[in-house]
Protein backbone atom coordinates (compact mmCIF):
# COMPACT_ATOMS: atom_id res chain seq x y z
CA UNK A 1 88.96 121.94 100.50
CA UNK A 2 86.34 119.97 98.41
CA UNK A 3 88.22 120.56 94.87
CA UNK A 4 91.39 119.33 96.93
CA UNK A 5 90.08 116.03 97.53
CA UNK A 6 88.60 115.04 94.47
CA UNK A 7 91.75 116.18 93.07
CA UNK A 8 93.37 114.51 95.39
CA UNK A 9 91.55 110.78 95.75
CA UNK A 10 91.10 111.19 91.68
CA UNK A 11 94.64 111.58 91.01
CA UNK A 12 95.59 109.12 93.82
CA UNK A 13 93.17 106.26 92.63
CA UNK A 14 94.11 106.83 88.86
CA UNK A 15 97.72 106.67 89.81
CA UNK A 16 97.26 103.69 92.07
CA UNK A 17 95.68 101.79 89.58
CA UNK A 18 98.70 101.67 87.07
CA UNK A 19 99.44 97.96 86.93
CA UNK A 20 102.82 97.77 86.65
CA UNK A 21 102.76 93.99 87.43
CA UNK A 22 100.68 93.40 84.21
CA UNK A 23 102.98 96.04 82.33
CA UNK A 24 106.23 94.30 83.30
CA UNK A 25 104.81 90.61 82.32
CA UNK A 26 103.52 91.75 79.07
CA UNK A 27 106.29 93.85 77.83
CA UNK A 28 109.32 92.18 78.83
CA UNK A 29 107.64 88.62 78.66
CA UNK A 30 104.78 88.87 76.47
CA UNK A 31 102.61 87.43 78.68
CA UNK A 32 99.70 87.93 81.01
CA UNK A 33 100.52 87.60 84.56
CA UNK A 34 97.08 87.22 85.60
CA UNK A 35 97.29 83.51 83.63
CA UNK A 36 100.38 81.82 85.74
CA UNK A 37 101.07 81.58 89.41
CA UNK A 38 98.75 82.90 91.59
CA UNK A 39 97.25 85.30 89.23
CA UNK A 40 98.02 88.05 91.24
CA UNK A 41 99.55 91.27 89.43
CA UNK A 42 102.24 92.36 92.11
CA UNK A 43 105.44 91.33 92.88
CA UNK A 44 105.28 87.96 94.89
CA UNK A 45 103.86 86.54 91.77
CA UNK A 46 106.22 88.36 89.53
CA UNK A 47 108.95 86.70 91.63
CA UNK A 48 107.98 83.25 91.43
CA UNK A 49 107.07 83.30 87.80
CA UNK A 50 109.46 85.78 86.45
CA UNK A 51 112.33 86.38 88.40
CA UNK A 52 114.22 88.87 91.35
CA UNK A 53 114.74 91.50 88.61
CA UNK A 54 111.60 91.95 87.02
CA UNK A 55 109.70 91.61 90.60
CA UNK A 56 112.01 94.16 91.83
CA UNK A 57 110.86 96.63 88.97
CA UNK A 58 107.31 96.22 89.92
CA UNK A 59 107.84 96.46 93.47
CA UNK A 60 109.33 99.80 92.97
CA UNK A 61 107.14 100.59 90.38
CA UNK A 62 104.38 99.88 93.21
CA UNK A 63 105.49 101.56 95.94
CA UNK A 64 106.12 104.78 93.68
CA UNK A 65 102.84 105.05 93.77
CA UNK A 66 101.73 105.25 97.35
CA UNK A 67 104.29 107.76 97.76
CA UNK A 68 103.50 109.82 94.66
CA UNK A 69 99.60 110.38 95.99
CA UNK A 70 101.10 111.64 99.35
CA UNK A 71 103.71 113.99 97.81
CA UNK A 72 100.39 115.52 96.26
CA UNK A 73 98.22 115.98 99.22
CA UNK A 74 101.44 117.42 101.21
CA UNK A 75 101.67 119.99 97.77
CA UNK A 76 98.08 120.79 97.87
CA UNK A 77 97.92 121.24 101.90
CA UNK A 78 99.19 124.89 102.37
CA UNK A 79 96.01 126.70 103.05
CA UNK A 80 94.33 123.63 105.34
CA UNK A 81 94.16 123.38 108.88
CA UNK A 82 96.45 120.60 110.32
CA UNK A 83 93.12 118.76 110.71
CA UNK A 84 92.20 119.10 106.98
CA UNK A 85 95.99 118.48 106.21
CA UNK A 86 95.68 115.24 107.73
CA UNK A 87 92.35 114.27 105.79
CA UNK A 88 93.89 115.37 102.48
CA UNK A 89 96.81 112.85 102.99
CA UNK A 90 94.82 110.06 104.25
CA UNK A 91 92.28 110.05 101.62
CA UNK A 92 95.23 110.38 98.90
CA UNK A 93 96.92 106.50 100.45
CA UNK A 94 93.66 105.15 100.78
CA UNK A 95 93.09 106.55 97.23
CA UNK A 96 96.51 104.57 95.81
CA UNK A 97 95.61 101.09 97.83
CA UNK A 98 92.15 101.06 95.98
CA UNK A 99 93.49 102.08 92.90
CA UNK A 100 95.77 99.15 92.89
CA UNK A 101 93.17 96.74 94.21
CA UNK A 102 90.67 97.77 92.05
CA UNK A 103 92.28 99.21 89.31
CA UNK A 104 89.89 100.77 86.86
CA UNK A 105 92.56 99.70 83.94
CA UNK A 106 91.74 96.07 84.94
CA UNK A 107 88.02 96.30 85.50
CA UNK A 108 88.04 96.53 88.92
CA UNK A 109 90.71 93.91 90.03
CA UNK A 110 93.77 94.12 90.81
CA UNK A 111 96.64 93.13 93.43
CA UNK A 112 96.59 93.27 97.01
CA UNK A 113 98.33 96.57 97.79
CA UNK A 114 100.88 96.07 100.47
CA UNK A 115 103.58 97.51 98.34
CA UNK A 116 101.32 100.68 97.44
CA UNK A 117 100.38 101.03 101.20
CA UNK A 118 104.09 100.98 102.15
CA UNK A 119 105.20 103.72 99.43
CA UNK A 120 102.50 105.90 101.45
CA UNK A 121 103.79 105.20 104.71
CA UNK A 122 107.28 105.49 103.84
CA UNK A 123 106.67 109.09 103.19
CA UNK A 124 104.08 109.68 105.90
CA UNK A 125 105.99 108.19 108.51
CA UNK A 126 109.17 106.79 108.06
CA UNK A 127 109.52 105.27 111.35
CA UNK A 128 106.05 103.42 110.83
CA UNK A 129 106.83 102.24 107.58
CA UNK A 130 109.97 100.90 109.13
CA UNK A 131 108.30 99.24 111.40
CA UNK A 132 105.78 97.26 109.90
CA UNK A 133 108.73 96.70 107.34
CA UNK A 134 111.05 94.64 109.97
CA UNK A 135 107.45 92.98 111.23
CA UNK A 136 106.78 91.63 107.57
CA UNK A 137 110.25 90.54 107.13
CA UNK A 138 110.59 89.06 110.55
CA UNK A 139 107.48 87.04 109.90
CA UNK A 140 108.64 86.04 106.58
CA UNK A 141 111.82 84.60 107.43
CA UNK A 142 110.36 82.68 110.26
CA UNK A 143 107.64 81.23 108.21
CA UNK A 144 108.24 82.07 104.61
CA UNK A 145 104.70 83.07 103.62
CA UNK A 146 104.13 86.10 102.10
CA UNK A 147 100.73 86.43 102.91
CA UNK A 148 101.37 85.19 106.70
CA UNK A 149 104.06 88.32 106.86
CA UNK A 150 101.43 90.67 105.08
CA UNK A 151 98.87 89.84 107.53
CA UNK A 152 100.37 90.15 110.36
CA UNK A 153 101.98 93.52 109.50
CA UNK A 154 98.30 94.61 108.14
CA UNK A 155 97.22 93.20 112.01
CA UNK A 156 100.09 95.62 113.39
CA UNK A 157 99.39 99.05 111.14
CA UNK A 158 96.62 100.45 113.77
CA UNK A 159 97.89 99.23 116.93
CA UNK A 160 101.37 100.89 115.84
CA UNK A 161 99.28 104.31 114.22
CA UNK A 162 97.93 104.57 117.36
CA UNK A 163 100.93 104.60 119.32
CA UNK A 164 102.43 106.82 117.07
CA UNK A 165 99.48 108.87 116.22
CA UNK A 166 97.40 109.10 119.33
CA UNK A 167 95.37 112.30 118.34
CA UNK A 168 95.84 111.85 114.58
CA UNK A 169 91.64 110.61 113.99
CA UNK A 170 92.25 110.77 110.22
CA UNK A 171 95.88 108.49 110.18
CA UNK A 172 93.84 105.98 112.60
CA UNK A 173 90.59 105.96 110.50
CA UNK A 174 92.76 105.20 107.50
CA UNK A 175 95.19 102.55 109.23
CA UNK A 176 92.19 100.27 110.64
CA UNK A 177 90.91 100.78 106.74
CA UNK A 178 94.06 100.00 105.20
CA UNK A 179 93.87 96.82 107.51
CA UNK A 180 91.08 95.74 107.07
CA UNK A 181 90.99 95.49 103.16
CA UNK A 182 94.07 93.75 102.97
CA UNK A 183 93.18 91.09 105.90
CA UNK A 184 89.79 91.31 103.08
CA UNK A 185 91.95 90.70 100.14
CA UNK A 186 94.11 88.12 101.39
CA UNK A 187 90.93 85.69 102.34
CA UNK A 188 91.69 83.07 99.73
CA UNK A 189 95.45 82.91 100.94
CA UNK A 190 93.57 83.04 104.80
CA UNK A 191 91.84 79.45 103.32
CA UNK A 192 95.19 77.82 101.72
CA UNK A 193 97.21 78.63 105.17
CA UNK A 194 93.95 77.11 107.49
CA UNK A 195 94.16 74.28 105.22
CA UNK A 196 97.79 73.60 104.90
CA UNK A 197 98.79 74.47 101.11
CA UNK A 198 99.77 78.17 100.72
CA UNK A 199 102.96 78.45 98.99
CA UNK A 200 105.86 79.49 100.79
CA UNK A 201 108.06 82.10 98.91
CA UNK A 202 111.32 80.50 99.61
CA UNK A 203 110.50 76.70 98.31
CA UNK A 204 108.22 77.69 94.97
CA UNK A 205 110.20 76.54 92.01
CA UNK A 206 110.66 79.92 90.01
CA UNK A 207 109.53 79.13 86.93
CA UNK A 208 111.06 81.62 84.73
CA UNK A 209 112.81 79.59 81.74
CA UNK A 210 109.89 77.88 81.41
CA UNK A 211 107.62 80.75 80.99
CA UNK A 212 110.29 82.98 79.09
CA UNK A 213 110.28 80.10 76.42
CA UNK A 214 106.45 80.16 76.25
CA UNK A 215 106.10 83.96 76.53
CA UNK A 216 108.95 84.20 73.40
């Protein structure tokens, strides 16, 4: 059981913290996403600086991860009691969500790990994942933040793990984590909404001439 998870939160965090926002930027654009926009390396940034397409590549790119790391701890679980089992795959998402936030590629920074976080939950509960999916783009359309919709799905993950997952102590731990440290990483956007200038997705000018001319 021990070998299994550091297997499995090493292979989940290293996995995780493949920053396929900075990849995208720098070899179709030839430049550094972490210098325009937000500064952020996932795909709301991508999207208003680059474009759909390349924002749709890293959101896929993103999400491939979260699901990779469970599609481990589900391979490694034969053997494990259903309690264990449960442990295993909780610690490999949690794994993926740091690994993008704190990506040891990037010294320790990173994005914000919604993306990553759904990938997991997509393959650890479908119906969840759902869920919180319609919640984020309910919240979005309404309002058109990004962060606003992330939030308030992040706000949601527990309360809807623990509906779904009444006896599941490991999924519940890790939901109320997951929360947490992306309620944690979205502070600064917490700020621009309480004061009235966070960026709403739908009226940014996408800027993607401007910075293909630079980048080329």
């Amino acid at each position: 059981m021990i070998l299994k998870v550091i297997t499995v939160i090493a292979f989940s965090y290293l996995v995780g913290s493949i920053p396929f926002g900075l990849i995208v930027a720098k070899v179709g654009y030839q430049i550094d996403i972490r210098e325009h926009g937000s500064g952020n390396i996932g795909a709301t940034n991508i999207f208003r600086i680059l474009g759909l397409l390349p924002s749709v590549g890293v959101l896929v790119g993103d999400i491939s991860k979260g699901a990779l790391a469970i599609f481990l701890a589900h391979y490694l679980s034969p053997g494990l009691t259903h309690f264990q089992e449960n442990i295993l795959v909780a610690l490999s998402a949690m794994g993926a969500i740091l690994g993008h936030n704190f990506s040891i590629y990037l010294k320790f920074s990173g994005g914000k790990g919604i993306a990553t976080a759904l990938g997991a939950l997509m393959v650890l509960d479908f119906i969840l994942a759902g869920t919180l999916f319609l919640i984020w783009l309910f919240v979005l359309v309404l309002r058109r933040y990004v962060s606003l919709a992330s939030i308030t799905a992040a706000l949601a993950f527990p309360v809807i793990m623990i509906f779904r997952h009444p006896q599941n102590l490991p999924f519940i731990v890790f939901s109320i984590a997951a929360a947490l440290l992306v309620i944690f990483r979205h502070f600064s956007n917490i700020k621009r909404l309480l004061a009235g200038n966070e960026p709403q997705v739908l009226t940014v000018k996408n800027q993607e001439s401007r910075v293909r001319s630079e980048g080329r």
